[in-house]
N, C-alpha and C. Protein backbone atom coordinates (compact mmCIF):
# COMPACT_ATOMS: atom_id res chain seq x y z
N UNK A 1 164.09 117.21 91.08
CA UNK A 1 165.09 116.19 90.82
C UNK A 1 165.16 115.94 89.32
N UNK A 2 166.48 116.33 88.66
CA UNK A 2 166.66 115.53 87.50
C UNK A 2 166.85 114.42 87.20
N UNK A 3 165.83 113.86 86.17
CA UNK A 3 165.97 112.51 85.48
C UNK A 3 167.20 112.36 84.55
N UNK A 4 167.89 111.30 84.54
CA UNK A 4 168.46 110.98 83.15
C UNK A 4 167.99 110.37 81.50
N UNK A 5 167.59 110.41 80.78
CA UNK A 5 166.96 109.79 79.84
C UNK A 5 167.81 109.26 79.30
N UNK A 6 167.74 108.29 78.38
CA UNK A 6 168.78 107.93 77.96
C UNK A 6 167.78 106.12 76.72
N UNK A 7 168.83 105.80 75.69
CA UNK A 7 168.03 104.91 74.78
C UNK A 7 169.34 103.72 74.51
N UNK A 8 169.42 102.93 74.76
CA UNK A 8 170.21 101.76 74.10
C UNK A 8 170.24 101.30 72.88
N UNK A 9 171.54 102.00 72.49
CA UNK A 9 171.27 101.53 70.58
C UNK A 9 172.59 100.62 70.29
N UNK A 10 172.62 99.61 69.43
CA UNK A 10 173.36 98.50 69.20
C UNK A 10 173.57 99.11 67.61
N UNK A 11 175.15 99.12 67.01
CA UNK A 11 174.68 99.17 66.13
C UNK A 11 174.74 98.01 65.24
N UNK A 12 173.78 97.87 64.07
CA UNK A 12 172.65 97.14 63.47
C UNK A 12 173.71 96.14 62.41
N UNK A 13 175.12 96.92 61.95
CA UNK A 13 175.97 96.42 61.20
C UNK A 13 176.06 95.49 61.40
N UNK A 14 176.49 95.21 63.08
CA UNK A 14 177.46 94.29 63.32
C UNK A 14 176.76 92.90 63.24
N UNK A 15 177.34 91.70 62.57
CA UNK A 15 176.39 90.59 62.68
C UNK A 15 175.94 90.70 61.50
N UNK A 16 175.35 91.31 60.78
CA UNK A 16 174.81 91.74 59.29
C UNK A 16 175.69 92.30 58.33
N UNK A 17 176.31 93.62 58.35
CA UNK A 17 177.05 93.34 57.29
C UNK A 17 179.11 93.12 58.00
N UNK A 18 178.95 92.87 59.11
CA UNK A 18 180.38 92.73 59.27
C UNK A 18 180.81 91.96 58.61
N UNK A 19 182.25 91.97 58.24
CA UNK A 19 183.43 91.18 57.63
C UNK A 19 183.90 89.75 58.24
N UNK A 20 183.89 89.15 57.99
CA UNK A 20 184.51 87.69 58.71
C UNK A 20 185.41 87.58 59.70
N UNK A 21 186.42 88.56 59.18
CA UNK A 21 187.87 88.44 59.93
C UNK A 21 187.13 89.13 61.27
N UNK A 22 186.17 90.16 61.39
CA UNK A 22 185.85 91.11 62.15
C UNK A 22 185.00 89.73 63.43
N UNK A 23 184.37 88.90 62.86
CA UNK A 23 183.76 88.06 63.89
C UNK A 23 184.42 86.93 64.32
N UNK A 24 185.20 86.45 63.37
CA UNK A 24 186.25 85.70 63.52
C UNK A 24 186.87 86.11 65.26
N UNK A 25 187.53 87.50 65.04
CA UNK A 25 188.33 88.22 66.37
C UNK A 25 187.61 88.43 67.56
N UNK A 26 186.35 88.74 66.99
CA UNK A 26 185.22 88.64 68.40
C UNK A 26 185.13 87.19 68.86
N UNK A 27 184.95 86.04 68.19
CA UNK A 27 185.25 84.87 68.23
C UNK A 27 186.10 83.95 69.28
N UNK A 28 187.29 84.49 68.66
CA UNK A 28 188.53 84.38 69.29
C UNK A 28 188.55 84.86 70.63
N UNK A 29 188.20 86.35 71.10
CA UNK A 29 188.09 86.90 72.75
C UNK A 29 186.84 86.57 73.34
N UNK A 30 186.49 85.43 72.72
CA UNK A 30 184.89 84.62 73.54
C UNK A 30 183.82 85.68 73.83
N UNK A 31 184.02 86.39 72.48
CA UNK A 31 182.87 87.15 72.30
C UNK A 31 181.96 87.11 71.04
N UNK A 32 180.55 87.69 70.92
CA UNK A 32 180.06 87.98 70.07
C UNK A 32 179.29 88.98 69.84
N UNK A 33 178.82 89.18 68.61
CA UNK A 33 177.60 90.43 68.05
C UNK A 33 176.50 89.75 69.40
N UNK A 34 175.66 90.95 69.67
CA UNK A 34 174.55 91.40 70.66
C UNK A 34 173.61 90.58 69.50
N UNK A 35 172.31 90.11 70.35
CA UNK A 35 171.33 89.96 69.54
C UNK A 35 170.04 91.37 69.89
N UNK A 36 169.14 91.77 69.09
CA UNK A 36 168.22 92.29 69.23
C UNK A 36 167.41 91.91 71.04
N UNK A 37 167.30 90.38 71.03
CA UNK A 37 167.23 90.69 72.25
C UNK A 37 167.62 90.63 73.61
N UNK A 38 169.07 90.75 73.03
CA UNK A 38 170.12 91.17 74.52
C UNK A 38 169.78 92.60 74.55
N UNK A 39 169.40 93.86 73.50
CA UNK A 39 169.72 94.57 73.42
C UNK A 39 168.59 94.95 74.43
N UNK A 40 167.37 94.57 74.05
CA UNK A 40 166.26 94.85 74.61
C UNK A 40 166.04 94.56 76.77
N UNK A 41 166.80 93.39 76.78
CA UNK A 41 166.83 92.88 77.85
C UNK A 41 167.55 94.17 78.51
N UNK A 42 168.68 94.82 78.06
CA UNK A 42 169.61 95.78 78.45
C UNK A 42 168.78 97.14 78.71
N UNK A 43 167.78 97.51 77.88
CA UNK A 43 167.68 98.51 78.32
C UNK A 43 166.32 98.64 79.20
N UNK A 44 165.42 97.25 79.16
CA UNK A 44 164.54 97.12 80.25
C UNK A 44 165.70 97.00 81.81
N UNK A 45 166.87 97.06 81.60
CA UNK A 45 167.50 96.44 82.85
C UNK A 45 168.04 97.76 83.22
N UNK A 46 168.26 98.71 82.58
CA UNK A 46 168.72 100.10 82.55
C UNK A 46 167.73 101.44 82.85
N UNK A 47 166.46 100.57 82.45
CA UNK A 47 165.47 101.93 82.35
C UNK A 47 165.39 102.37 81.34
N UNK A 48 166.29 102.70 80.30
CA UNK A 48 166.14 102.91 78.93
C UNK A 48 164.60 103.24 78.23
N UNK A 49 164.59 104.45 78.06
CA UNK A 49 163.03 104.40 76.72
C UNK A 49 163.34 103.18 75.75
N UNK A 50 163.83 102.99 75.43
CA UNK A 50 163.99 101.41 74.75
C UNK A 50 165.30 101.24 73.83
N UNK A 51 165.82 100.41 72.85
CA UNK A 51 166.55 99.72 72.29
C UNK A 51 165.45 99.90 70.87
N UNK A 52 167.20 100.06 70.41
CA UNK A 52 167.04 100.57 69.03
C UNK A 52 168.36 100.37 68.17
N UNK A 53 168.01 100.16 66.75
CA UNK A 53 169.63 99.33 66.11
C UNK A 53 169.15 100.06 65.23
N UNK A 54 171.05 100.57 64.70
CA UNK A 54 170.91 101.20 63.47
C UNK A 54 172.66 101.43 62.76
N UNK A 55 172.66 101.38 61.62
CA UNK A 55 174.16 101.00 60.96
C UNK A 55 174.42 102.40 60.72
N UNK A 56 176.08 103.06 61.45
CA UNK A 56 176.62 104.26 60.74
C UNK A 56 177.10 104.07 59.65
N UNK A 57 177.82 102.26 59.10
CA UNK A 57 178.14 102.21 57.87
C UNK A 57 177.03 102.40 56.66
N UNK A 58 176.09 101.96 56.67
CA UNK A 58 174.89 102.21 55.80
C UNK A 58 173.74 103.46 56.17
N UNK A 59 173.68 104.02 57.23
CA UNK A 59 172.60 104.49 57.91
C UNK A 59 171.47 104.07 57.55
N UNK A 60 171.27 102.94 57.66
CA UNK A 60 169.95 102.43 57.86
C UNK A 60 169.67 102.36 59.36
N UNK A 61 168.43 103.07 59.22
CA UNK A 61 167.90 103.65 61.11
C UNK A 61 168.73 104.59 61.72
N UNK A 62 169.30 105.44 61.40
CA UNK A 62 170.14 106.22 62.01
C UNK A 62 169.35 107.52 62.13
N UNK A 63 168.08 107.96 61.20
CA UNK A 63 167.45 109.25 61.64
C UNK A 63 166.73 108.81 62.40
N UNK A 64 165.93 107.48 62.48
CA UNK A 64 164.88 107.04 63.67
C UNK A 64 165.66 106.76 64.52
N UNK A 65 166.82 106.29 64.42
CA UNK A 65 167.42 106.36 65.94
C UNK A 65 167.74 107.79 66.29
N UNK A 66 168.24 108.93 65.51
CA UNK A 66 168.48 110.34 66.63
C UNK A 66 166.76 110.86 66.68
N UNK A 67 165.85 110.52 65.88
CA UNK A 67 164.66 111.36 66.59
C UNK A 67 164.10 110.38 67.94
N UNK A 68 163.69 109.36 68.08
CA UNK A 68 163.47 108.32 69.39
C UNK A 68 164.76 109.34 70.26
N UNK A 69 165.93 109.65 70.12
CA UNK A 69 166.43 109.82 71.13
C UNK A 69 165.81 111.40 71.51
N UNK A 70 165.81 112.30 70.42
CA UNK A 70 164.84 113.80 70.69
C UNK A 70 163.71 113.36 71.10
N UNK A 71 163.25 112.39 71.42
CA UNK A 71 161.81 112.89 71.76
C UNK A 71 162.50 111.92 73.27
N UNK A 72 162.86 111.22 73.50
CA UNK A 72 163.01 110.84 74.75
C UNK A 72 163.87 111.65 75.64
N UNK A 73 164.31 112.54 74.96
CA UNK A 73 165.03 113.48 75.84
C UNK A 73 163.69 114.92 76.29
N UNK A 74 162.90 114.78 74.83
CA UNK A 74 161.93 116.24 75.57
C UNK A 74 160.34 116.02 75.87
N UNK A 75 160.49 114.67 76.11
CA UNK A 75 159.15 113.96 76.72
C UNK A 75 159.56 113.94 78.21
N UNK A 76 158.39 114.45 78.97
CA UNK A 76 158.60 114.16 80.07
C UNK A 76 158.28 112.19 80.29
N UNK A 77 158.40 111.34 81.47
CA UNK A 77 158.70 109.79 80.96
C UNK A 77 157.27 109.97 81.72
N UNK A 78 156.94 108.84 81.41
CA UNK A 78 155.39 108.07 81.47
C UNK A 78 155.83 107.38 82.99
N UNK A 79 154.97 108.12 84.10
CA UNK A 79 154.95 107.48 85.53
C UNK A 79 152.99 106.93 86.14
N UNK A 80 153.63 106.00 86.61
CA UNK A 80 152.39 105.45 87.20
C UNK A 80 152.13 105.56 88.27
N UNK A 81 151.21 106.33 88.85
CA UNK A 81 150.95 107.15 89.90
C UNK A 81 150.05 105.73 90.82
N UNK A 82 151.01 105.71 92.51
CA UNK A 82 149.80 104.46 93.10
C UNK A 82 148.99 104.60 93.63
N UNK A 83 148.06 103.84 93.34
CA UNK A 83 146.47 103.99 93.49
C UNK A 83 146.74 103.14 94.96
N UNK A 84 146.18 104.24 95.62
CA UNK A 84 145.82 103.62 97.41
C UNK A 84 144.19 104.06 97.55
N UNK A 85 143.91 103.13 98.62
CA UNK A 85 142.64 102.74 98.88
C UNK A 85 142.63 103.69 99.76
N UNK A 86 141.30 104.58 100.39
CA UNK A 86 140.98 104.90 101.17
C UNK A 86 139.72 103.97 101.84
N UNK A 87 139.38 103.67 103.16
CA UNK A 87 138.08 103.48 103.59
C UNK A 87 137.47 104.49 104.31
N UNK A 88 136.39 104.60 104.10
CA UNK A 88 135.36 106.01 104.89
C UNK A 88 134.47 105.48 105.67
């Protein structure tokens, strides 16, 4: 059976260096920037190897965000095998 892997990334701009008018409009459609930990909540809720933020306008975190995603794609995932009791 194939797994899907997969990582939740927010990017890091928004909220930090966005423009006014830009939150202003999110504002307006009774929305807003994600916080770090909506992001986190999202991908414990997804399964996600985890949540991770990073700006394409600046690339700040943008190579740690594509290697986290290479290695979560060629890691097999961390399973916890259940421990049952035998009695003899």
């Amino acid at each position: 059976m194939q797994t899907i892997k997969c990582v939740v990334v927010g990017d890091g701009a928004v909220g930090k260096t966005c423009d006014s008018a830009t939150l202003e409009k999110l504002r307006n459609g009774g929305q807003s920037p994600i916080t770090r930990e909506m992001g986190e909540k999202m991908a414990k809720e997804t399964r996600a190897s985890k949540y991770l933020e990073c700006s394409a306008l600046t690339q700040e975190g943008l190579k740690t965000t594509f290697d986290e995603a290479i290695m979560a794609a060629l890691l097999p995932p961390v399973t916890t095998k259940e421990k049952k009791c035998a009695l003899l």
